[in-house]
PDB file of N, CA and C in Angstrom:
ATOM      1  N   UNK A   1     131.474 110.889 106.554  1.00  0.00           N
ATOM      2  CA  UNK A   1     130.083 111.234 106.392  1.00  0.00           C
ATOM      3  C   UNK A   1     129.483 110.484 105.204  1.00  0.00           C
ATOM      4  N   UNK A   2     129.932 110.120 104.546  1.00  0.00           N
ATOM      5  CA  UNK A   2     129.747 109.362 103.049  1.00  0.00           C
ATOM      6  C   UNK A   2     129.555 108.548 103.099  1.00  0.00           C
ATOM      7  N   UNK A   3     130.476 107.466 104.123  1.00  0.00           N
ATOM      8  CA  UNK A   3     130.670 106.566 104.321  1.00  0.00           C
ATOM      9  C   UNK A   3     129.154 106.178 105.263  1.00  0.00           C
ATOM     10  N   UNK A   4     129.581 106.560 106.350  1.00  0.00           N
ATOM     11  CA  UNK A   4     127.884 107.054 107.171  1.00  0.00           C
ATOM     12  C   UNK A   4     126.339 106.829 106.227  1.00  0.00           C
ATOM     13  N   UNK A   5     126.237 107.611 105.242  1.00  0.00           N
ATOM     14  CA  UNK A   5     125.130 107.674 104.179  1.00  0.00           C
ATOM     15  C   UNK A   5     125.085 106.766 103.608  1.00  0.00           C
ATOM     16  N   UNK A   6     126.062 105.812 103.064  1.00  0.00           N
ATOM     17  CA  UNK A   6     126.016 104.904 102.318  1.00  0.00           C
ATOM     18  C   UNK A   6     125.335 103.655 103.120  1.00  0.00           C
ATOM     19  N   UNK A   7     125.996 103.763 104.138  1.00  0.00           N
ATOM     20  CA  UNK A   7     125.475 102.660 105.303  1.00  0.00           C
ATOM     21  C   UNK A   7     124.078 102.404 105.717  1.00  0.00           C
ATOM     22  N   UNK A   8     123.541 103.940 105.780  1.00  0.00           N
ATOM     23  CA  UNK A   8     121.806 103.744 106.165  1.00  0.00           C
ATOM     24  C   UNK A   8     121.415 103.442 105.210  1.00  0.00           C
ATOM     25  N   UNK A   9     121.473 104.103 103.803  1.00  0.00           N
ATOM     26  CA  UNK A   9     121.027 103.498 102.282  1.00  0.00           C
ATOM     27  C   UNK A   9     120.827 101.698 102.507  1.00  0.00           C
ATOM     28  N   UNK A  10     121.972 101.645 102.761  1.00  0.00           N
ATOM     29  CA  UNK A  10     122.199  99.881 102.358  1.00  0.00           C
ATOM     30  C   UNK A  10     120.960  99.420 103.091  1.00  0.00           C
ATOM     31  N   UNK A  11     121.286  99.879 104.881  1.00  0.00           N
ATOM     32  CA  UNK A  11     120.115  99.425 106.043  1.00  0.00           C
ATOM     33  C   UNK A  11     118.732  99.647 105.192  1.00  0.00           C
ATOM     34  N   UNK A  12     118.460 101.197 104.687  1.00  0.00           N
ATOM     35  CA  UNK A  12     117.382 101.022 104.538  1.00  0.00           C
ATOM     36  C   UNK A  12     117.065 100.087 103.113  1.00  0.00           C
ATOM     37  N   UNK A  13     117.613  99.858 102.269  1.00  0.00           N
ATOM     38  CA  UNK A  13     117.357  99.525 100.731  1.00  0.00           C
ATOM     39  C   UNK A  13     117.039  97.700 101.526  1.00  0.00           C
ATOM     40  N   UNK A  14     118.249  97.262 102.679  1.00  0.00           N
ATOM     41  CA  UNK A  14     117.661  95.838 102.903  1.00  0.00           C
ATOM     42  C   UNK A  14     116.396  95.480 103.808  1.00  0.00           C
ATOM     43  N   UNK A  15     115.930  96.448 104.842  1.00  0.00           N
ATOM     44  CA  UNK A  15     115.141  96.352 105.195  1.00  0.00           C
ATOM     45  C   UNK A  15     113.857  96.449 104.482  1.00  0.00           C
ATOM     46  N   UNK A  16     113.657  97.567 103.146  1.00  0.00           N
ATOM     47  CA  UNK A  16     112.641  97.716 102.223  1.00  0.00           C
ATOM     48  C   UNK A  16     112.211  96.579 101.372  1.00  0.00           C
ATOM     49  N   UNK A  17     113.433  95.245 101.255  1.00  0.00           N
ATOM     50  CA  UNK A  17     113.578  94.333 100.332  1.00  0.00           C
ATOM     51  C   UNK A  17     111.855  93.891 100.342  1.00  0.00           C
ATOM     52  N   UNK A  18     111.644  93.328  99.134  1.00  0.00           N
ATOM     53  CA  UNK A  18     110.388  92.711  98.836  1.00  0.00           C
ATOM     54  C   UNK A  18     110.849  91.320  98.749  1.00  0.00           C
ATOM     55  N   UNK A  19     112.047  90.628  99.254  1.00  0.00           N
ATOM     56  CA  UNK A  19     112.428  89.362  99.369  1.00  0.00           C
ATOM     57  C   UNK A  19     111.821  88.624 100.784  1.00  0.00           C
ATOM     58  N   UNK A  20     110.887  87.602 100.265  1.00  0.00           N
ATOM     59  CA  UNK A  20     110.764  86.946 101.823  1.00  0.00           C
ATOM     60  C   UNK A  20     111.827  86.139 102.466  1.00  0.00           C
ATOM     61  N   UNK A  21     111.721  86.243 103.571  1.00  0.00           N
ATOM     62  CA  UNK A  21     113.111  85.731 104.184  1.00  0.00           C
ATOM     63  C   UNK A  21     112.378  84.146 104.416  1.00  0.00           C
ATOM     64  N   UNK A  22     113.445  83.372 104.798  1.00  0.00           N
ATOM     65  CA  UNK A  22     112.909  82.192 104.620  1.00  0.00           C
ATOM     66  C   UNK A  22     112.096  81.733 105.911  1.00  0.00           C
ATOM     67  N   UNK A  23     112.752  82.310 106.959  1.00  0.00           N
ATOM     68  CA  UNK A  23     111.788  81.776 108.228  1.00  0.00           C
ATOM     69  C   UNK A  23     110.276  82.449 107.772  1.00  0.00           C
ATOM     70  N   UNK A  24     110.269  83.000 106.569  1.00  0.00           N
ATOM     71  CA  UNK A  24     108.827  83.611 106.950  1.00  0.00           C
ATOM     72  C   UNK A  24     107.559  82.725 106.396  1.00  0.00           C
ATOM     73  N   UNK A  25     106.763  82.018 107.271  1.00  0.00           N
ATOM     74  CA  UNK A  25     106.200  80.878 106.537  1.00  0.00           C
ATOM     75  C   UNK A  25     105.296  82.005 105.443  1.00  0.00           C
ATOM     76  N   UNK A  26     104.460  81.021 104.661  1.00  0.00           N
ATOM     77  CA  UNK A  26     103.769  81.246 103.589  1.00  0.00           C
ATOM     78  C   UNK A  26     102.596  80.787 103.641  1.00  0.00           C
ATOM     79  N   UNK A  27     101.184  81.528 103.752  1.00  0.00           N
ATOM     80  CA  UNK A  27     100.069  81.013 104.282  1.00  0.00           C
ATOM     81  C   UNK A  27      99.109  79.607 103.892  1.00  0.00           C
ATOM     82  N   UNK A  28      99.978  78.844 103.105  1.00  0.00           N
ATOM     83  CA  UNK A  28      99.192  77.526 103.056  1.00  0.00           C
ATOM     84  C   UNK A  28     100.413  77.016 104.020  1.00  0.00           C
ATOM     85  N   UNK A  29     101.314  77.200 104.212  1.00  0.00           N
ATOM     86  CA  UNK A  29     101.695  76.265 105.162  1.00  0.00           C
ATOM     87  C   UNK A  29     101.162  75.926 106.480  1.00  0.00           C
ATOM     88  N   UNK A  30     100.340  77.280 107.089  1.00  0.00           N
ATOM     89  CA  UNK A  30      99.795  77.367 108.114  1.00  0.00           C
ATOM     90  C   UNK A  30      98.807  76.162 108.539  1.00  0.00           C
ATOM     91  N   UNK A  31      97.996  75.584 106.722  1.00  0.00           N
ATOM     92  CA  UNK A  31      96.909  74.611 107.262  1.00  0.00           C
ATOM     93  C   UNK A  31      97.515  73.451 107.416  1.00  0.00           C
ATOM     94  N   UNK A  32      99.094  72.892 107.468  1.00  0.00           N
ATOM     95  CA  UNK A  32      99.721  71.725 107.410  1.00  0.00           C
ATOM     96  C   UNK A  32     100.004  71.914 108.789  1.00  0.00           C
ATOM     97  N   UNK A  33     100.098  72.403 109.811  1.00  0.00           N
ATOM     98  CA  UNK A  33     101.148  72.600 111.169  1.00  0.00           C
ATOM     99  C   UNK A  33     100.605  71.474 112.109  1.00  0.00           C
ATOM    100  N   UNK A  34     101.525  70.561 112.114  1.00  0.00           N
ATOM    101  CA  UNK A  34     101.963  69.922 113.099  1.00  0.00           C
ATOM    102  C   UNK A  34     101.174  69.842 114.449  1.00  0.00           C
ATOM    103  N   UNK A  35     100.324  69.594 114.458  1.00  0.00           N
ATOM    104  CA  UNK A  35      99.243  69.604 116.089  1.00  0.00           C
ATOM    105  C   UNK A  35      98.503  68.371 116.786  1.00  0.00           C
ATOM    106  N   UNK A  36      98.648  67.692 117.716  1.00  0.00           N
ATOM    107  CA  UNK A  36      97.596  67.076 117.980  1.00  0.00           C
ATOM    108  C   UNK A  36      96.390  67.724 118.950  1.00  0.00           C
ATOM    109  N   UNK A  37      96.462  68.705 119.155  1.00  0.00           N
ATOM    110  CA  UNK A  37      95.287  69.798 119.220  1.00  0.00           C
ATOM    111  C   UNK A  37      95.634  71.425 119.272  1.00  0.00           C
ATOM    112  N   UNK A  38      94.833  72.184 118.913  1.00  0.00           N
ATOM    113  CA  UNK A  38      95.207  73.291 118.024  1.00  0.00           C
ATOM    114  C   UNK A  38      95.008  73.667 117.072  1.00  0.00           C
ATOM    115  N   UNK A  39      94.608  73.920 116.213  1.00  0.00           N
ATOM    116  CA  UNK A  39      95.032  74.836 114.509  1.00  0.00           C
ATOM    117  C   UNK A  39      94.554  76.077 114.532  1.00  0.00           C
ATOM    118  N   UNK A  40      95.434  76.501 113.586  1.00  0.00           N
ATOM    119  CA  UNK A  40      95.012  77.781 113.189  1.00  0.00           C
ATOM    120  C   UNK A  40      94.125  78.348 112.969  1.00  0.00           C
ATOM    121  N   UNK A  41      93.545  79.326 113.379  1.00  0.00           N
ATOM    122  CA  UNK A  41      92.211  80.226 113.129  1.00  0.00           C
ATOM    123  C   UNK A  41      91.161  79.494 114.344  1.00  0.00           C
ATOM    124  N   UNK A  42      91.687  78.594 115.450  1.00  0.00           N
ATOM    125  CA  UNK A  42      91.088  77.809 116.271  1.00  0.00           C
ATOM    126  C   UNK A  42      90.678  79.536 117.535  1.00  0.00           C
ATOM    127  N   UNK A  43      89.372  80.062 117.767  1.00  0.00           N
ATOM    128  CA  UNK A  43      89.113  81.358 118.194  1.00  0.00           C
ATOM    129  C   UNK A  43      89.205  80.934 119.852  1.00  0.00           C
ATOM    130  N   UNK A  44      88.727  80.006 120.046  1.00  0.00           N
ATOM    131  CA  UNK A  44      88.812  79.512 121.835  1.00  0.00           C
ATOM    132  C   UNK A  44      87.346  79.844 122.011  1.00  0.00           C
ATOM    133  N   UNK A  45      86.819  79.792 123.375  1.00  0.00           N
ATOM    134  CA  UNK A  45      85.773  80.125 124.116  1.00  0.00           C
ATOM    135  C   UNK A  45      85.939  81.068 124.510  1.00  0.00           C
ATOM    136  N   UNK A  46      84.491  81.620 125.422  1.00  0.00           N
ATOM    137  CA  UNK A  46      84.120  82.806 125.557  1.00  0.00           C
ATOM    138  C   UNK A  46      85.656  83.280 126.767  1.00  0.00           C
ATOM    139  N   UNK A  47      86.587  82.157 127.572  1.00  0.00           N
ATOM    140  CA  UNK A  47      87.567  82.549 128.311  1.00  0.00           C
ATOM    141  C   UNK A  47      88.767  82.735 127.263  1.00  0.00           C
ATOM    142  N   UNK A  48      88.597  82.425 126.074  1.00  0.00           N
ATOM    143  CA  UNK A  48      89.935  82.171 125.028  1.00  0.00           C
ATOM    144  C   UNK A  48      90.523  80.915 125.358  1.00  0.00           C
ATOM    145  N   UNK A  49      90.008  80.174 126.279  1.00  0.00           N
ATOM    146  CA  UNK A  49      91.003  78.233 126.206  1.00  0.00           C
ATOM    147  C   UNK A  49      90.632  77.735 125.018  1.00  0.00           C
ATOM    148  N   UNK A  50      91.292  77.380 124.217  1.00  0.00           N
ATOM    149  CA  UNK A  50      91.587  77.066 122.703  1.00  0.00           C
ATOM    150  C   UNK A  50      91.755  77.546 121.675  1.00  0.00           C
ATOM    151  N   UNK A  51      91.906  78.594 122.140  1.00  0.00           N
ATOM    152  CA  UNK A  51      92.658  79.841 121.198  1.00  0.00           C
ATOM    153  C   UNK A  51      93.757  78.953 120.772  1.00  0.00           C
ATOM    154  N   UNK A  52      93.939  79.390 119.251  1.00  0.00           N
ATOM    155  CA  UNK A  52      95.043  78.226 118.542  1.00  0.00           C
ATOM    156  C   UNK A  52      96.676  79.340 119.121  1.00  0.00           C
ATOM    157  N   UNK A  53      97.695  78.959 119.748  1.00  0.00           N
ATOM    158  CA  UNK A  53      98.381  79.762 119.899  1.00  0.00           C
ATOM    159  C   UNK A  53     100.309  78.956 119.435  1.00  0.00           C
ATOM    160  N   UNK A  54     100.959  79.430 119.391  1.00  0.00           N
ATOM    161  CA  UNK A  54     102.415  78.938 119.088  1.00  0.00           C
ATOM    162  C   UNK A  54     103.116  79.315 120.092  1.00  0.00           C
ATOM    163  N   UNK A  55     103.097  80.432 120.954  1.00  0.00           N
ATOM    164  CA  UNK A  55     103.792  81.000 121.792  1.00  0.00           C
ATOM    165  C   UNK A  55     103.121  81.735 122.587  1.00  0.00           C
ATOM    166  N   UNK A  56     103.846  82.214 124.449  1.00  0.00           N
ATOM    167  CA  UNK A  56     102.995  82.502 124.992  1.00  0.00           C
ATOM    168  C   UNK A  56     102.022  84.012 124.562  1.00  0.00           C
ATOM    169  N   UNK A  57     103.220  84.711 124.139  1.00  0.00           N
ATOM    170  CA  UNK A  57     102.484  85.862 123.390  1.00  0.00           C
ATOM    171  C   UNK A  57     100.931  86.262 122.663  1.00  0.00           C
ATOM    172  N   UNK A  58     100.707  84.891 122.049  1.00  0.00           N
ATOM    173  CA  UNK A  58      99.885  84.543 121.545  1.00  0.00           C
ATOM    174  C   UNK A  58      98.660  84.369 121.982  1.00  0.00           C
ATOM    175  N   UNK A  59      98.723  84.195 123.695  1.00  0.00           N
ATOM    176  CA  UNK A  59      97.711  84.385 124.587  1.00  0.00           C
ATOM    177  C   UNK A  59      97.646  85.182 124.983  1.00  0.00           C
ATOM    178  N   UNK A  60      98.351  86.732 124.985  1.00  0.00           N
ATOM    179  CA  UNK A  60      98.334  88.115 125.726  1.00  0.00           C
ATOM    180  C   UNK A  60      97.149  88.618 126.150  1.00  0.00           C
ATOM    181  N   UNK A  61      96.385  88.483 124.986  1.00  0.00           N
ATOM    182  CA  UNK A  61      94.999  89.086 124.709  1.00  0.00           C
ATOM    183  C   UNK A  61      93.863  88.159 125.687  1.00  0.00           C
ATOM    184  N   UNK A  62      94.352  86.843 125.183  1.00  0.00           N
ATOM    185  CA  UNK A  62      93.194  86.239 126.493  1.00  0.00           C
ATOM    186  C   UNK A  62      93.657  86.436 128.272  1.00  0.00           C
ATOM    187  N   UNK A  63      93.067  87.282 128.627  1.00  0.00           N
ATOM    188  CA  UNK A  63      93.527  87.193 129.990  1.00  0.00           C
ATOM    189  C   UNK A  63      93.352  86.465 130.867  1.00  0.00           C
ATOM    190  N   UNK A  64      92.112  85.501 130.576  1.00  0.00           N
ATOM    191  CA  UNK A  64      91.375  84.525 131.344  1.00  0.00           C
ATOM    192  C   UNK A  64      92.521  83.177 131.051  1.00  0.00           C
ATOM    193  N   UNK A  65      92.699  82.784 129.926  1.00  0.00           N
ATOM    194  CA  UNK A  65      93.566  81.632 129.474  1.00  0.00           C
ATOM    195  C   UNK A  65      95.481  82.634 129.383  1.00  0.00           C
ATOM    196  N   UNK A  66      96.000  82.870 129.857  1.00  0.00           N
ATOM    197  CA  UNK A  66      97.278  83.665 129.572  1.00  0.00           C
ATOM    198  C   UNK A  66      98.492  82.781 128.962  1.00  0.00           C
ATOM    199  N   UNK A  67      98.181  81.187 129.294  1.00  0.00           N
ATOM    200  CA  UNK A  67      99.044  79.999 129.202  1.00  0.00           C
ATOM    201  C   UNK A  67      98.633  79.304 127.576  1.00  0.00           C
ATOM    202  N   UNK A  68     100.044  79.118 126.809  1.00  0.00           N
ATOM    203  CA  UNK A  68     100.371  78.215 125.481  1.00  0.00           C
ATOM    204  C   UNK A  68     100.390  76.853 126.141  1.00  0.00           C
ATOM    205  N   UNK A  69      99.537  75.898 125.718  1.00  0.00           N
ATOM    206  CA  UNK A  69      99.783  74.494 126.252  1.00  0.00           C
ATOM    207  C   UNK A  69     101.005  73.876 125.859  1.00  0.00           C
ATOM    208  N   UNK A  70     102.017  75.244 125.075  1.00  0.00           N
ATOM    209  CA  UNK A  70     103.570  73.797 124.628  1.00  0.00           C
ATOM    210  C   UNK A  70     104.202  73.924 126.100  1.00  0.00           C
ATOM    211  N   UNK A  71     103.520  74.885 126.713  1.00  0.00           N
ATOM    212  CA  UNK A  71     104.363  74.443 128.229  1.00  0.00           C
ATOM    213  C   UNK A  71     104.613  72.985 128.381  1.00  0.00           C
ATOM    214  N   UNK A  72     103.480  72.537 128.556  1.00  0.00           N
ATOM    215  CA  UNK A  72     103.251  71.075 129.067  1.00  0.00           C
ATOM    216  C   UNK A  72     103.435  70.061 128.480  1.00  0.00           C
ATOM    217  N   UNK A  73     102.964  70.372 126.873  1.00  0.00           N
ATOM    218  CA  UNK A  73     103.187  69.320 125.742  1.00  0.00           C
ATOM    219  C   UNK A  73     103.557  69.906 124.074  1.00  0.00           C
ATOM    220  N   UNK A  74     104.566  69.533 124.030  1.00  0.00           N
ATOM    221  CA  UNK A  74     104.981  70.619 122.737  1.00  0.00           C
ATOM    222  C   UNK A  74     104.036  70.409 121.901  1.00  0.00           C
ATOM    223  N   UNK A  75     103.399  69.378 121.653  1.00  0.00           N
ATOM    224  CA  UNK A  75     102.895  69.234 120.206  1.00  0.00           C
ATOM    225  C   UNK A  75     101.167  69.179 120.568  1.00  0.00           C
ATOM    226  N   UNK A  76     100.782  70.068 121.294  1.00  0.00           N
ATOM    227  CA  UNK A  76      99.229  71.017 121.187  1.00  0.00           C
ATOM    228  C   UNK A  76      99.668  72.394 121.704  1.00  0.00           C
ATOM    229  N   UNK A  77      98.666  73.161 120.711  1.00  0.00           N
ATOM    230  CA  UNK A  77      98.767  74.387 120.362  1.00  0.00           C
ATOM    231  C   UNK A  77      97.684  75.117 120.824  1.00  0.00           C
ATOM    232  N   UNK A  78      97.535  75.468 122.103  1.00  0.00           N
ATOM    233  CA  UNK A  78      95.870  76.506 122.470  1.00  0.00           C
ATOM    234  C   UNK A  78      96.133  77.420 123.901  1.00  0.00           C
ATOM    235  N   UNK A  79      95.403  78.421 123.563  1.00  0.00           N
ATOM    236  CA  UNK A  79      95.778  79.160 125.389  1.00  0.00           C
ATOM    237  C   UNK A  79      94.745  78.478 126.685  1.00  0.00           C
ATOM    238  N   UNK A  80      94.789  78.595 127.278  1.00  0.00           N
ATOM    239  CA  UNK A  80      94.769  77.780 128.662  1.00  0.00           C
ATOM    240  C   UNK A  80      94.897  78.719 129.892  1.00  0.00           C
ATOM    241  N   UNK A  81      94.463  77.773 131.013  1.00  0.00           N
ATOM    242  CA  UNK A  81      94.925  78.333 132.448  1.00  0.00           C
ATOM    243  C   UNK A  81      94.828  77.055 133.318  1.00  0.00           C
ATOM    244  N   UNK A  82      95.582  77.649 134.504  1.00  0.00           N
ATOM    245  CA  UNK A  82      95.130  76.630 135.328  1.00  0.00           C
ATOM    246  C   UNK A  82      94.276  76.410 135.591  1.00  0.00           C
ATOM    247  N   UNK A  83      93.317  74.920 136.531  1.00  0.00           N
ATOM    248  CA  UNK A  83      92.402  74.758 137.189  1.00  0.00           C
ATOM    249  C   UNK A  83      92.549  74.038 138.142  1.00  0.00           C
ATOM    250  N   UNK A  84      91.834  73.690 139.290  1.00  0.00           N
ATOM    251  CA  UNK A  84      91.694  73.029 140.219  1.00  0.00           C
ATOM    252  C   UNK A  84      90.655  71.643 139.931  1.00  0.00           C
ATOM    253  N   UNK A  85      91.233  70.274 140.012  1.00  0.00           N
ATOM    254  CA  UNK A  85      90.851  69.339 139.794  1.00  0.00           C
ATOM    255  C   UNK A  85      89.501  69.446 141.280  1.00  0.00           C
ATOM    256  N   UNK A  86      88.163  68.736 140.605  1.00  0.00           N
ATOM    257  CA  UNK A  86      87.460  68.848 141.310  1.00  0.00           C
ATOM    258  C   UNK A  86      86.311  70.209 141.839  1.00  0.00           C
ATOM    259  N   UNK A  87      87.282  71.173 140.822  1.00  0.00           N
ATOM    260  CA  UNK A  87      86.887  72.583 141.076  1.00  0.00           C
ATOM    261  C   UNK A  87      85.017  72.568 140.425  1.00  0.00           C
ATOM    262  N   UNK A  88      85.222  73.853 140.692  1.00  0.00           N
ATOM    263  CA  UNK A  88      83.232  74.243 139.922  1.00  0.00           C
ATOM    264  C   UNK A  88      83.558  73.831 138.429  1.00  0.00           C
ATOM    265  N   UNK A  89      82.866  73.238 138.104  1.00  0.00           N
ATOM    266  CA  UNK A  89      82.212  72.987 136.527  1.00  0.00           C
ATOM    267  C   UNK A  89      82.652  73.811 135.539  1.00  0.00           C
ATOM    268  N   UNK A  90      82.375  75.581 136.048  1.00  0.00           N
ATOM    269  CA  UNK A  90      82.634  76.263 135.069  1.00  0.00           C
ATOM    270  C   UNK A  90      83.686  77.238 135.057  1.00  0.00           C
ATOM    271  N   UNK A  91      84.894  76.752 135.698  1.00  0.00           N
ATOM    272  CA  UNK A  91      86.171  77.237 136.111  1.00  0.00           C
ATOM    273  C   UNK A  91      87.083  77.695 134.183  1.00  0.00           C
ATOM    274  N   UNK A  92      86.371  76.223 133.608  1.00  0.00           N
ATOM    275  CA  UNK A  92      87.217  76.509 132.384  1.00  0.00           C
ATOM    276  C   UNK A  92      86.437  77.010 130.898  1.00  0.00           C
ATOM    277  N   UNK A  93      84.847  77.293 131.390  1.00  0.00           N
ATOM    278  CA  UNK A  93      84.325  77.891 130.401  1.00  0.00           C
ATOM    279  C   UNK A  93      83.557  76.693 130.056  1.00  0.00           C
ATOM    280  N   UNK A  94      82.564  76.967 128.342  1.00  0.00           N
ATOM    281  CA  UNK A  94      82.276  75.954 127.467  1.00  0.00           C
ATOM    282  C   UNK A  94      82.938  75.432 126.967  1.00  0.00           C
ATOM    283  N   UNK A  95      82.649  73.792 126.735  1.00  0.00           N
ATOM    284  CA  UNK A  95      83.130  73.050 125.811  1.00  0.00           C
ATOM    285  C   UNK A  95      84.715  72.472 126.550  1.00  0.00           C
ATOM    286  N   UNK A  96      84.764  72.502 127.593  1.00  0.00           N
ATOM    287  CA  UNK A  96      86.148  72.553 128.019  1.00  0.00           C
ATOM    288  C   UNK A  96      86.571  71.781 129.424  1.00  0.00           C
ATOM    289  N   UNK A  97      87.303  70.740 129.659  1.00  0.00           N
ATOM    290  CA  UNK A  97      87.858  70.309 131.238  1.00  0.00           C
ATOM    291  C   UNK A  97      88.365  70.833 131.453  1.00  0.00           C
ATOM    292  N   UNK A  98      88.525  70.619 132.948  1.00  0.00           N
ATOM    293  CA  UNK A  98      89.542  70.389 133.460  1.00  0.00           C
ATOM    294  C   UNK A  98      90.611  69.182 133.898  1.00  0.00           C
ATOM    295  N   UNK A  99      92.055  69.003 132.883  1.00  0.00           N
ATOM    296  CA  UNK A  99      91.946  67.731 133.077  1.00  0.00           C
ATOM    297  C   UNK A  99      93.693  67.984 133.687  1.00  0.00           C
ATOM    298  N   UNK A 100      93.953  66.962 134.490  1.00  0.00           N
ATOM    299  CA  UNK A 100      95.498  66.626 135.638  1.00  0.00           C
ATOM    300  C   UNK A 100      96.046  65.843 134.689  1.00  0.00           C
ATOM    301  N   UNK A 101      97.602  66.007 134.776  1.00  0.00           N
ATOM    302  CA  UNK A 101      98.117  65.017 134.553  1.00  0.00           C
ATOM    303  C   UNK A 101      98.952  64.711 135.646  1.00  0.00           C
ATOM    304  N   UNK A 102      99.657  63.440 135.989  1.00  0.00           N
ATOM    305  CA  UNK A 102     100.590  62.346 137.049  1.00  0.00           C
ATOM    306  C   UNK A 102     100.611  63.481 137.963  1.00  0.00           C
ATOM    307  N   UNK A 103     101.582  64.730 137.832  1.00  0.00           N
ATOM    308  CA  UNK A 103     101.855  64.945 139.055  1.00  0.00           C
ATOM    309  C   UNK A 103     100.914  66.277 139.405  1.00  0.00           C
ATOM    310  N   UNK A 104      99.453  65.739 139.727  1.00  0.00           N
ATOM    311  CA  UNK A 104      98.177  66.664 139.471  1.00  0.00           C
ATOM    312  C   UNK A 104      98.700  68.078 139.464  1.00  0.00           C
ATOM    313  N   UNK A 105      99.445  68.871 138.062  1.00  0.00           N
ATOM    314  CA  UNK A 105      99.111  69.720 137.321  1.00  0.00           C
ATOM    315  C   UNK A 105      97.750  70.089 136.532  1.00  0.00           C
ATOM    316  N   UNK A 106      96.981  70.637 136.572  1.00  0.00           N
ATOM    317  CA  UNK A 106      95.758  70.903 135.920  1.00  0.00           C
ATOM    318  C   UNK A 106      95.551  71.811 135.467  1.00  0.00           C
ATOM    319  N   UNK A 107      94.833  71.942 134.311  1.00  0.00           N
ATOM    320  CA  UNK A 107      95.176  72.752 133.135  1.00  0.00           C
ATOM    321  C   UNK A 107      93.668  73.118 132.310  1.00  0.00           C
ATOM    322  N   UNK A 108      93.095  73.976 131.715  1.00  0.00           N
ATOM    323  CA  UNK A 108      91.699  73.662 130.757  1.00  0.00           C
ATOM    324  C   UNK A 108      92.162  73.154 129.803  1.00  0.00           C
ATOM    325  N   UNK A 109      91.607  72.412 129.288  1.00  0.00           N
ATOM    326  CA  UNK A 109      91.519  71.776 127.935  1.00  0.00           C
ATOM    327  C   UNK A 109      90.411  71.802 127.390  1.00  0.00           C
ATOM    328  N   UNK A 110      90.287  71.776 126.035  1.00  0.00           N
ATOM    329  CA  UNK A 110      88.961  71.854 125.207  1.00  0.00           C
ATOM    330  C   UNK A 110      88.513  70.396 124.816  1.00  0.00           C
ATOM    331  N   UNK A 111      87.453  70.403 124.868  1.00  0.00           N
ATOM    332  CA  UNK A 111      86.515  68.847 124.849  1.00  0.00           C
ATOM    333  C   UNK A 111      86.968  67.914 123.625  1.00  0.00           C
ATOM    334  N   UNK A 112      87.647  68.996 122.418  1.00  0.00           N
ATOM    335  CA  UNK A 112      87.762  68.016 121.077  1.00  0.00           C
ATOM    336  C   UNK A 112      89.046  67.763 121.178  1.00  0.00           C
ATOM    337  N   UNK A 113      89.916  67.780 122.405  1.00  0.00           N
ATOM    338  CA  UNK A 113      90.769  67.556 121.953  1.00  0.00           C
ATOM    339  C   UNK A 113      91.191  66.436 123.300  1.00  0.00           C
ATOM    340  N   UNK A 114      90.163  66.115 123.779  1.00  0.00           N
ATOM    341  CA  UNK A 114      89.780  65.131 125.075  1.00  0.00           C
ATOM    342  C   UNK A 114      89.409  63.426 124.016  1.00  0.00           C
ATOM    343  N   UNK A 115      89.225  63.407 122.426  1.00  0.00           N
ATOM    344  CA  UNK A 115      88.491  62.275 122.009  1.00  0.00           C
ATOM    345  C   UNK A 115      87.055  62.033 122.319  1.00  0.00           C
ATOM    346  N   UNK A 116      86.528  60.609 121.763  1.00  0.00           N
ATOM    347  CA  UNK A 116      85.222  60.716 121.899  1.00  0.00           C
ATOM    348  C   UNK A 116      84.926  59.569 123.436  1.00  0.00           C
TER     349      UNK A 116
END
């Protein structure tokens, strides 16, 4: 039983730690991350396609966009959905294509991250 008590102590005394663990980034790192489209605090359109996201989770909330573009390309960061190439205009919202790649997959994308 002692033994028992001592054990949750420990659990709880390490879980309470005020030590950050190292995976835990640190909020200026956030404005350095790695994107060729994406960043942080990026809100999306009125569907959420460009919602800045890391994982699919990250799109839960947009129901319209439910898709992380690292599906397709690791290195852009935004929620998304499919579309139909050729489809209505406003399949992917403001500010936003619909653009295929090779093996016509199609996807929304946001306009700034289309170039000029």
């Amino acid at each position: 039983m002692i033994f028992r008590t001592t054990i949750i102590g420990i659990v709880f005394c390490i879980a309470c730690s005020s030590t950050k663990s190292p995976s835990t980034p640190d909020a200026h790192t956030a404005d350095a991350f790695p994107s060729t489209c994406g960043h942080p605090g990026d809100p999306g359109n009125e569907l959420g396609i460009g919602k800045f996201c890391t994982s699919f989770g990250d799109c839960s909330t947009t129901q319209a966009a439910p898709l992380c573009s690292i599906i397709g390309d690791s290195t852009t960061h935004f929620c998304t959905k499919t579309c139909t190439s050729g489809g209505s205009a406003d399949q992917c919202g403001t500010a936003t294509m619909c653009v295929c790649n090779g093996s016509n997959q199609c996807g929304c994308t946001p306009n700034v991250c289309l170039g000029p």
